[in-house]
Protein backbone atom coordinates (compact mmCIF):
# COMPACT_ATOMS: atom_id res chain seq x y z
CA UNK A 1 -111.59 15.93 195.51
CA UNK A 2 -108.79 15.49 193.23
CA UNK A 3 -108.37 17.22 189.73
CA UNK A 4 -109.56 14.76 186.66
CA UNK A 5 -106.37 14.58 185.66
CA UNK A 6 -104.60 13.59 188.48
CA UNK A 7 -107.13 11.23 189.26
CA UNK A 8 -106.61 9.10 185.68
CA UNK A 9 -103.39 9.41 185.56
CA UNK A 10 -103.77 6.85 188.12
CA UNK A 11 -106.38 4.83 187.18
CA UNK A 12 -104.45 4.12 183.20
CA UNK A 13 -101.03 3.70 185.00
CA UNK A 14 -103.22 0.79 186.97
CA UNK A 15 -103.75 -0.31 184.16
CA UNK A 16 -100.33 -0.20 182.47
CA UNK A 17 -99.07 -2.08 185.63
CA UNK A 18 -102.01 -5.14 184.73
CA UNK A 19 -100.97 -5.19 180.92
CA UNK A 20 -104.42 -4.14 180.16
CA UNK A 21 -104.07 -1.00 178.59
CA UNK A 22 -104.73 -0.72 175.12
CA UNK A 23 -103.69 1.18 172.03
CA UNK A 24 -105.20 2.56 169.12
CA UNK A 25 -103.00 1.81 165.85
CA UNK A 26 -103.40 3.93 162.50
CA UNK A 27 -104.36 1.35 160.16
CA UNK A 28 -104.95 1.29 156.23
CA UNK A 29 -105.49 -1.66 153.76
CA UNK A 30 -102.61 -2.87 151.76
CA UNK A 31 -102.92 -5.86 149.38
CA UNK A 32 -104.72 -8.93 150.44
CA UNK A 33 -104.57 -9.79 154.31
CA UNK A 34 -101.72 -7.06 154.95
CA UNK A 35 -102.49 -4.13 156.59
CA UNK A 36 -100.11 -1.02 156.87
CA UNK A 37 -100.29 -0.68 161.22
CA UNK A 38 -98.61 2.70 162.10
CA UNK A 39 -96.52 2.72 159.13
CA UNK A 40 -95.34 -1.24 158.84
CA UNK A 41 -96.50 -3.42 156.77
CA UNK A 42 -98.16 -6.84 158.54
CA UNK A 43 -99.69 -9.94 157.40
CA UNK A 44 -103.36 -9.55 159.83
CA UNK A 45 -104.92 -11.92 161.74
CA UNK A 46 -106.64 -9.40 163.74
CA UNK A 47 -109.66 -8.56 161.83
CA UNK A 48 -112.99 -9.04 161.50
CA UNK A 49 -113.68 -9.10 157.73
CA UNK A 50 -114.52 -12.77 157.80
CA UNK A 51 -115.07 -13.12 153.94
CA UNK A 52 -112.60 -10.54 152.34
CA UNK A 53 -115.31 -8.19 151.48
CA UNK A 54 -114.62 -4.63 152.80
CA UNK A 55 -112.55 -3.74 149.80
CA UNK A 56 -114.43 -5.46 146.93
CA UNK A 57 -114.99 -2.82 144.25
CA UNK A 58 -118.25 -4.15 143.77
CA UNK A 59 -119.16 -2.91 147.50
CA UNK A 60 -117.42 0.52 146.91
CA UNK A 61 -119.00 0.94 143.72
CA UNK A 62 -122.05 0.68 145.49
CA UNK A 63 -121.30 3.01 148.14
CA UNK A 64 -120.16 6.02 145.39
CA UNK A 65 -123.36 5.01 143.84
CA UNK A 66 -125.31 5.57 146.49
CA UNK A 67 -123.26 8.80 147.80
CA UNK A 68 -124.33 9.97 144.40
CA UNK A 69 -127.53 9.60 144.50
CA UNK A 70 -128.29 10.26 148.24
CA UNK A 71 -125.23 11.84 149.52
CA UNK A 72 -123.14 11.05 152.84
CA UNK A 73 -125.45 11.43 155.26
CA UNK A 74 -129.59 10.34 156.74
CA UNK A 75 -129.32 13.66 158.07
CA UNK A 76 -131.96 12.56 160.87
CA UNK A 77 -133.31 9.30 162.88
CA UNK A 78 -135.50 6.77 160.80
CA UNK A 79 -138.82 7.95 162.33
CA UNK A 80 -138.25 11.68 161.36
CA UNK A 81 -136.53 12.18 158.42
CA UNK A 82 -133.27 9.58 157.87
CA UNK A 83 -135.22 6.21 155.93
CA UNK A 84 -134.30 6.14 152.59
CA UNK A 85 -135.23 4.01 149.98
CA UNK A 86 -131.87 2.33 150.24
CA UNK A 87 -132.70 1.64 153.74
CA UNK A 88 -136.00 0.24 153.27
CA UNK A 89 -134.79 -1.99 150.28
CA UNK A 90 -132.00 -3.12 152.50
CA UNK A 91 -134.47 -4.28 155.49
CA UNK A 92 -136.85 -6.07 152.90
CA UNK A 93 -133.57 -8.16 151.81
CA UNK A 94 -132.33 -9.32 154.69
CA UNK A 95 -135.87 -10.02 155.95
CA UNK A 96 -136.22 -12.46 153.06
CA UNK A 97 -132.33 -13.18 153.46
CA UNK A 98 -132.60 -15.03 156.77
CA UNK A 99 -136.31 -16.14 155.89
CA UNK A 100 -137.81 -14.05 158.79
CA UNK A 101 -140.87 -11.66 158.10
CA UNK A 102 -139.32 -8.63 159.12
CA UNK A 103 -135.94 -7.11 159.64
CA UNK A 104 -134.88 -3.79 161.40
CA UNK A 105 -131.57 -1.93 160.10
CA UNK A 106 -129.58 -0.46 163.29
CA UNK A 107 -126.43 2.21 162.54
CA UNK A 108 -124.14 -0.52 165.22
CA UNK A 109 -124.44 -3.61 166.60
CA UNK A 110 -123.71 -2.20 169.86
CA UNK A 111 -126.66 -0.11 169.43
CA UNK A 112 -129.01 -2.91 168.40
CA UNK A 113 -128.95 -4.90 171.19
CA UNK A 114 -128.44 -2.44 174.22
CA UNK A 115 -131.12 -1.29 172.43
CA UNK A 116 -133.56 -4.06 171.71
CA UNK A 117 -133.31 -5.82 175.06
CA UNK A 118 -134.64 -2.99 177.23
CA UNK A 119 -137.41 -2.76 174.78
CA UNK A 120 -138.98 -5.96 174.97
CA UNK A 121 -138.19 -6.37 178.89
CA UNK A 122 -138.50 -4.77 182.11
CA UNK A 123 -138.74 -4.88 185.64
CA UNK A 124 -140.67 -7.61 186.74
CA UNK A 125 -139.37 -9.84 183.30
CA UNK A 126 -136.21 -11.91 183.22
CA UNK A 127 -133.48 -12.09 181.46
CA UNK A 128 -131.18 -15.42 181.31
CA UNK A 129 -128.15 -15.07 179.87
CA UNK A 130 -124.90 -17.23 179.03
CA UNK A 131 -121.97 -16.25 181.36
CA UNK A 132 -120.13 -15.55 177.86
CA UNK A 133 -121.83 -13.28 176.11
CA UNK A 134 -120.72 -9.94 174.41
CA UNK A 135 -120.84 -7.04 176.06
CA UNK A 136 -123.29 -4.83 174.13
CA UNK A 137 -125.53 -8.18 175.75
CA UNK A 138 -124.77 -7.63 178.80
CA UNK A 139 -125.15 -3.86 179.08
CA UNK A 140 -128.83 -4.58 177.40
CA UNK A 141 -129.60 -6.74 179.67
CA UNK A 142 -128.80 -4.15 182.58
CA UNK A 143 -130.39 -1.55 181.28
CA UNK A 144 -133.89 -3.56 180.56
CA UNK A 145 -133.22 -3.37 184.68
CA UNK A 146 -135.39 -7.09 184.54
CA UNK A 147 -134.17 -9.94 186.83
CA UNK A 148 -130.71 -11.08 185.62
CA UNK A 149 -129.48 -14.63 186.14
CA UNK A 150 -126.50 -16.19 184.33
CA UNK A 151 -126.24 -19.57 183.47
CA UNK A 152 -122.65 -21.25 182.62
CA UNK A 153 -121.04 -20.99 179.37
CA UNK A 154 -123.71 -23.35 176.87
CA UNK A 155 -124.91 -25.70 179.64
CA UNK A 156 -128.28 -26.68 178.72
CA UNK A 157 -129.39 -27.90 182.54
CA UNK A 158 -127.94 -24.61 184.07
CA UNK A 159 -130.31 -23.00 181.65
CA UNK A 160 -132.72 -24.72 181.75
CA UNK A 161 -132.67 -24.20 186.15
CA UNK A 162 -132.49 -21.02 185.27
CA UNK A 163 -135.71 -21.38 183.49
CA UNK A 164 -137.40 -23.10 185.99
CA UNK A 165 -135.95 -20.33 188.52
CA UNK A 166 -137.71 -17.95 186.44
CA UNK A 167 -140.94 -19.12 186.43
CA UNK A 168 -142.97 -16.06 188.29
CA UNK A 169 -141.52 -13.30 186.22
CA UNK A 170 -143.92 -11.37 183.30
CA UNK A 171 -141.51 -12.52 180.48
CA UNK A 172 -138.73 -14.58 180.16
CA UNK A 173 -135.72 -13.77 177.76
CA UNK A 174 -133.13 -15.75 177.03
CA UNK A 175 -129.90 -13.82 175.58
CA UNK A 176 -127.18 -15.82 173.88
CA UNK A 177 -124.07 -15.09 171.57
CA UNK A 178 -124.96 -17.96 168.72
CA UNK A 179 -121.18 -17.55 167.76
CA UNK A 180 -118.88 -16.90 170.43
CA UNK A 181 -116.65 -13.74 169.95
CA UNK A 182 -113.34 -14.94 171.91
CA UNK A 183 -113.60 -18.71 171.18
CA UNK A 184 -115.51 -19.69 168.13
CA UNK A 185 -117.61 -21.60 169.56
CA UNK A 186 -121.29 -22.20 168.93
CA UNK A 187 -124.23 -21.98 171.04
CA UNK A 188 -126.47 -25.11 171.13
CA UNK A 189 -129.78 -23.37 169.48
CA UNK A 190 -131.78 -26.17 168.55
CA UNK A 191 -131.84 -27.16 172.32
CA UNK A 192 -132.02 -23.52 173.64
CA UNK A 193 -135.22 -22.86 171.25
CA UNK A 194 -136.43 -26.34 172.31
CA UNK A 195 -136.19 -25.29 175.97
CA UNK A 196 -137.74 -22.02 175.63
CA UNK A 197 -140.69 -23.38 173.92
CA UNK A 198 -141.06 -26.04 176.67
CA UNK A 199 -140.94 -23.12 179.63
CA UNK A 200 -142.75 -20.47 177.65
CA UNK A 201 -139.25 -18.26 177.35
CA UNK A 202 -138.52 -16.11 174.20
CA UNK A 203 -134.96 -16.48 172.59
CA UNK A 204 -132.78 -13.60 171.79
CA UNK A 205 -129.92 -14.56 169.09
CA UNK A 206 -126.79 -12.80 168.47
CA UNK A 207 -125.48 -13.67 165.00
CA UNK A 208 -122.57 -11.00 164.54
CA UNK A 209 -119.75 -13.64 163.80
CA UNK A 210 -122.13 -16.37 162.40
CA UNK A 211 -123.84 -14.62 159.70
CA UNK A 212 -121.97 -14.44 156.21
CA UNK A 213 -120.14 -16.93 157.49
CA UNK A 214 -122.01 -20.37 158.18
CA UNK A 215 -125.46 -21.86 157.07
CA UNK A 216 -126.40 -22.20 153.34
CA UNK A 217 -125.45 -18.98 151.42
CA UNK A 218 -124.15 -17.41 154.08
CA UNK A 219 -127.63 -17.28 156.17
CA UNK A 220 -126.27 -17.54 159.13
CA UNK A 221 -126.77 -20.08 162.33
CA UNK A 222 -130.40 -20.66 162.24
CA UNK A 223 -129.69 -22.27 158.65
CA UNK A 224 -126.40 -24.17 160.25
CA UNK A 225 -128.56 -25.81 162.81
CA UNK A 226 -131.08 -26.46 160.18
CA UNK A 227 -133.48 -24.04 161.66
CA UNK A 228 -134.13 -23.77 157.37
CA UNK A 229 -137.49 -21.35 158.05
CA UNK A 230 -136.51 -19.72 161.28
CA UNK A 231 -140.30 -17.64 160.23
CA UNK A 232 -141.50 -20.82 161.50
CA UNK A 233 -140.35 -20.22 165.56
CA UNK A 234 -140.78 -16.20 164.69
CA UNK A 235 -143.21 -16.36 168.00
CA UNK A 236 -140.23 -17.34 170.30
CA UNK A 237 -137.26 -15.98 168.19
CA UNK A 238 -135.76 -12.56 167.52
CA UNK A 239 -133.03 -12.55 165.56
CA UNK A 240 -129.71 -10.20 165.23
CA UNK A 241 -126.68 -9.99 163.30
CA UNK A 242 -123.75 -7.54 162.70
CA UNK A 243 -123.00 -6.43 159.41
CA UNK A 244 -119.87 -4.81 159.73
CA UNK A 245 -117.52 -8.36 159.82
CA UNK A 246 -118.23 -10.89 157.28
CA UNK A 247 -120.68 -8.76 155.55
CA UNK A 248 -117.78 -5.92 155.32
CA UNK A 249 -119.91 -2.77 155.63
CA UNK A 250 -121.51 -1.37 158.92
CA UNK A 251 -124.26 -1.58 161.09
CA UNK A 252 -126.91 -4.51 162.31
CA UNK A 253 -129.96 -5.78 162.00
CA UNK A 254 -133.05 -7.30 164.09
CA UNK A 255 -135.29 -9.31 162.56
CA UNK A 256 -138.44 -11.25 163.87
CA UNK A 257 -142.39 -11.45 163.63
CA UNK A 258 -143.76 -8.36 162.47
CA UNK A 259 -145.10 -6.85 165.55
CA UNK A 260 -141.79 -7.62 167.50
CA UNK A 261 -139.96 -5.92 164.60
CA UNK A 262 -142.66 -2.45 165.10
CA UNK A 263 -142.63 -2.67 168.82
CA UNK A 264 -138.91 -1.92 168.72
CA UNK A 265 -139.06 0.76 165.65
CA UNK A 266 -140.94 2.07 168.35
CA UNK A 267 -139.23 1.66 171.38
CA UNK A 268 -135.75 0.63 170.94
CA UNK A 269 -133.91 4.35 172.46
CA UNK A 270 -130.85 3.44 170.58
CA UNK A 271 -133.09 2.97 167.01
CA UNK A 272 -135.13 6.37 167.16
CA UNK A 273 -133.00 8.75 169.52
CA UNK A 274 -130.01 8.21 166.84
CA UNK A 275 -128.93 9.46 163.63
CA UNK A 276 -129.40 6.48 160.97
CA UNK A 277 -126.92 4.86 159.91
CA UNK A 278 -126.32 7.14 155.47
CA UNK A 279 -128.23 5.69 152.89
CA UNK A 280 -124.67 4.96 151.18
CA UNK A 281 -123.92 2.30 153.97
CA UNK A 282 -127.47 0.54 152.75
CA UNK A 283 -126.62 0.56 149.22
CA UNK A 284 -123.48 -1.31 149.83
CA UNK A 285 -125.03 -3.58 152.25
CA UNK A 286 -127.37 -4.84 148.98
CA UNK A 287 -124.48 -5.70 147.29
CA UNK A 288 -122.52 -7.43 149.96
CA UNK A 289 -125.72 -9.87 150.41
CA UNK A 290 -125.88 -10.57 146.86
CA UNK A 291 -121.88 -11.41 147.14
CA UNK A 292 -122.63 -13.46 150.03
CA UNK A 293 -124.90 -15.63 148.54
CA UNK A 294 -123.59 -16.06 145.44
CA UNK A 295 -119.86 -16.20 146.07
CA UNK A 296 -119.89 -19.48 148.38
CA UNK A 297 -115.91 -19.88 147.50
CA UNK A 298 -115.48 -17.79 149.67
CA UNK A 299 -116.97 -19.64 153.04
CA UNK A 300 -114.92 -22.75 151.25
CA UNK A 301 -111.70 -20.95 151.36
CA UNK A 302 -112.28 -20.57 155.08
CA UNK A 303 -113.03 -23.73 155.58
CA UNK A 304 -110.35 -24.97 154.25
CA UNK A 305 -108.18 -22.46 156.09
CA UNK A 306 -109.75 -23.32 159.17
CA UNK A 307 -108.57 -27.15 159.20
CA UNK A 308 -105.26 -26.65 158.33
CA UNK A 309 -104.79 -23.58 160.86
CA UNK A 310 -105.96 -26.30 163.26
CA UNK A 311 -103.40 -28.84 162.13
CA UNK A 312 -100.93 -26.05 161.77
CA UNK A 313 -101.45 -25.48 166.00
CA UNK A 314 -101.26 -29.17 166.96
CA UNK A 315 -97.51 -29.62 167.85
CA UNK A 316 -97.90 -26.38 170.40
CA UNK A 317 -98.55 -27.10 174.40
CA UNK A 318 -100.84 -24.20 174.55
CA UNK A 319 -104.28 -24.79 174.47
CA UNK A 320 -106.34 -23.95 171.08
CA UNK A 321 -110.13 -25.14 171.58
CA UNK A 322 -111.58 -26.21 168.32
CA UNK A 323 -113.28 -23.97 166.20
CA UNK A 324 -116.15 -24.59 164.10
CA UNK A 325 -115.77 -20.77 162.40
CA UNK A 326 -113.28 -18.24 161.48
CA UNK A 327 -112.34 -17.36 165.24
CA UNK A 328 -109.62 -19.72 166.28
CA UNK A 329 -108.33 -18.89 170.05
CA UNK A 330 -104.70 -19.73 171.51
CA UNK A 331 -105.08 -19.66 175.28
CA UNK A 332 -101.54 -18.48 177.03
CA UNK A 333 -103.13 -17.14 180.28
CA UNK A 334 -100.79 -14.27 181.83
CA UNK A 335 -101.28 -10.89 180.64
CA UNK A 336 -97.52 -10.79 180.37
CA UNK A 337 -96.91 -14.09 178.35
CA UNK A 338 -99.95 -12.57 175.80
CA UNK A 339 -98.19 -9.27 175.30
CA UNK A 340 -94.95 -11.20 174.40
CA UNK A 341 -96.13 -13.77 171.49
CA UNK A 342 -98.31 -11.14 170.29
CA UNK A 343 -94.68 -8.91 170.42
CA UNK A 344 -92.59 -11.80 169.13
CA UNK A 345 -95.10 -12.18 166.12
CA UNK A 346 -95.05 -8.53 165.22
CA UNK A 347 -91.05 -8.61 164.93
CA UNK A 348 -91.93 -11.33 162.08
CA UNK A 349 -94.48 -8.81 160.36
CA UNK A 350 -97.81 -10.68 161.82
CA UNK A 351 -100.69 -9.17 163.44
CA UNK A 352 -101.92 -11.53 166.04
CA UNK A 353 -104.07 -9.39 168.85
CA UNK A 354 -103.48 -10.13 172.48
CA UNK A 355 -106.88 -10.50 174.33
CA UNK A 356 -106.66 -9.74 177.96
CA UNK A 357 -109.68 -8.92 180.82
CA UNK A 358 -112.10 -7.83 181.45
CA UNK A 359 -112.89 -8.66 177.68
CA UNK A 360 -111.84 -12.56 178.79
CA UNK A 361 -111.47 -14.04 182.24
CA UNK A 362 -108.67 -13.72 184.62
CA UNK A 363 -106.22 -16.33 183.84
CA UNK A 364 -107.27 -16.81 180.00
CA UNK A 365 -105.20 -14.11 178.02
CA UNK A 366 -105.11 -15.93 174.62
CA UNK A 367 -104.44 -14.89 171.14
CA UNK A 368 -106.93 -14.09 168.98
CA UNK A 369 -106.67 -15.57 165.31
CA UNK A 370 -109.11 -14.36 163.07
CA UNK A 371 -109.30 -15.64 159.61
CA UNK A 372 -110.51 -14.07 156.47
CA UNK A 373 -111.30 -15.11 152.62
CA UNK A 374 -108.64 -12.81 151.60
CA UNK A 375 -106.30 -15.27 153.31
CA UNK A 376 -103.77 -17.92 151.43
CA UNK A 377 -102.69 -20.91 152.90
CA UNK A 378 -99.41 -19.65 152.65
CA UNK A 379 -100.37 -17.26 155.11
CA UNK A 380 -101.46 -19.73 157.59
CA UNK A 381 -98.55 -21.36 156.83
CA UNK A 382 -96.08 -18.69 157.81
CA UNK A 383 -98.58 -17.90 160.70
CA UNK A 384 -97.98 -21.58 161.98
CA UNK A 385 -94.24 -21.55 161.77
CA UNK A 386 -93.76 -18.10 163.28
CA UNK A 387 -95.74 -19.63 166.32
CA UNK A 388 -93.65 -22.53 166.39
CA UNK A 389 -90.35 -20.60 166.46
CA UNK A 390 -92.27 -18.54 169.38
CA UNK A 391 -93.33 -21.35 171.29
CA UNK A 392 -90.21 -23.29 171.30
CA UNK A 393 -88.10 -20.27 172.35
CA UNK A 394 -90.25 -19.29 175.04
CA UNK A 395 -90.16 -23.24 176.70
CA UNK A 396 -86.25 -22.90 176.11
CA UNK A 397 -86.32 -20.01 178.49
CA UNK A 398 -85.99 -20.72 181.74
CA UNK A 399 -88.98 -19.46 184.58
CA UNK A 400 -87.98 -15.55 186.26
């Protein structure tokens, strides 16, 4: 057998021939949207910090605070030694936050639901999931080593075939991104939780780029659908959401009916196996919910962004799917094509990320463009020309 090195030095160089390899960049904050990216400053589109809130003082206030008081580390899981008070405050809040009667703080979102899913399935359940969901879905889904079927991206009568296909197994779970990461679009919930009550299914939500962001205060899908007291459905729904993106901190939570919530404190590998997440990371957490729900200019800035981005992308031939969030996709479809906006964009100081597979089909390379509170329209404006002056010197240049 060959030597580990020799071996992948093959395997990346693969992957350099695809376009798929990717880089790390050494990043730190500069004013506003700009970020300093291996030494140069850019204007970022490339981020996850949905309402500016990763550098509010108030947040890193909180954090000293609670470094103070606790210092920078749990030191041990939950269930031995690493709970705090901060922690436990944290899960009360966004229990009552999202109106269910539980929550469950996770160090990652990762974490939380390759995690969760093998806890409340197994061989002999199923598990039904939407052909675009996030990874750390997937991977749960595979490890809970249930019955996997995939339906098509948010068609209700694949799912609900599925369903029916599904109809001798223990449990039935239903796995869906409620925002979708590479397109912004949203998953149908009223009519998945509507389908699962009709065929005796649970519903597993992923929130990660919904929460902070949409429903009133900042709650999150469930209150954009008007699911207004998800506590209601608690018997079919269990609820996640990331808090490292619009709420600007780290981690996840899981929140659901009470027992659901204990049977994965007690269960979930990924919960008690793991070091939790430093009381510090709670504290600020507390203050980024209170900043969420009281600071709604903040989702109005981004909607406001989000409409003229769109009429910003009009005149362009490449696709751009509408967007009902802060995730607005540009689909260019060659790895090659991808790499060379996202290059042309950085020679004008913008940082537009190139997504290619596996994290999006063959075919569908796209751009990326992620929006953020701390975003001016001026910045979407010189976003929309740079694209313009890309796009029309790229269809003046004749085919290879």
């Amino acid at each position: 057998m060959a030597g580990l090195d020799e071996v992948f030095e093959a395997t990346v160089a693969s992957l350099d021939a695809r376009q798929q390899r990717r880089h790390r960049r050494v990043v730190a904050p500069l004013e506003g949207a700009t970020l300093q990216a291996d030494g140069r400053a850019l204007l970022s589109f490339a981020g996850n910090d949905y309402l500016g809130l990763a550098r509010h003082p108030a947040l890193v206030e909180a954090a000293h605070r609670g470094a103070r008081q606790y210092g920078v580390g749990a030191t041990a899981s939950p269930v031995v030694c690493g709970h705090s008070p901060a922690h436990a405050a944290l899960e009360e809040e966004l229990a009552r936050f999202v109106g269910m009667p539980r929550a469950l703080y996770f160090y990652a979102g990762y974490a939380a639901n390759s995690g969760a899913i093998p806890a409340l399935v197994e061989r002999g359940d199923a598990v039904i999931s939407d052909a675009l969901n996030h990874a750390c879905l997937i991977d749960g889904a595979r490890l809970a080593r249930a019955d996997l079927s995939v339906y098509p991206h948010n068609d209700l009568a694949g799912l609900e075939r599925a369903l029916v296909a599904a109809r001798g197994a223990r449990r039935r779970l239903v796995v869906a991104d409620a925002v979708f990461s590479m397109d912004g679009d949203l998953a149908p919930l009223p009519e998945m939780l509507a389908l699962c009550e009709r065929h005796d299914a649970w519903l597993y939500v992923d929130d990660a780029h919904g929460f902070g962001v949409l429903g009133e205060g900042g709650r999150g899908s469930l209150s954009h659908w008007g699911l207004a007291t998800p506590a209601r459905h608690a018997s079919r729904l269990i609820y996640m959401a990331t808090l490292g993106k619009a709420a600007g901190v780290a981690g996840a939570f899981i929140a659901g009916a009470p027992a659901v919530v204990e049977w994965l404190m007690q269960r979930s590998r990924t919960f008690f196996f793991a070091t939790g997440a430093p009381p510090m990371i709670a504290e600020a957490l507390r203050t980024s919910l209170q900043l969420i729900e009281s600071e709604g200019w903040r989702r109005e800035r981004l909607a406001a962004l989000r409409v003229q981005l769109t009429e910003g992308l009009a005149g362009l031939s490449w696709p751009a799917p509408p967007s009902a969030c802060a995730i607005q996709p540009v689909i260019l479809g060659d790895n090659a094509t991808a790499m060379a906006v996202m290059a042309a964009l950085e020679a004008q100081g913008l940082w537009v990320p190139a997504i290619r597979p596996p994290t999006v089909a063959e075919g569908s390379a796209r751009l990326r463009i992620s929006l953020t509170a701390a975003h001016q329209p001026d910045d979407v404006v010189r976003l929309c020309t740079a694209l313009a002056r890309v796009h029309a010197k790229l269809a003046a240049t004749p085919p290879v």
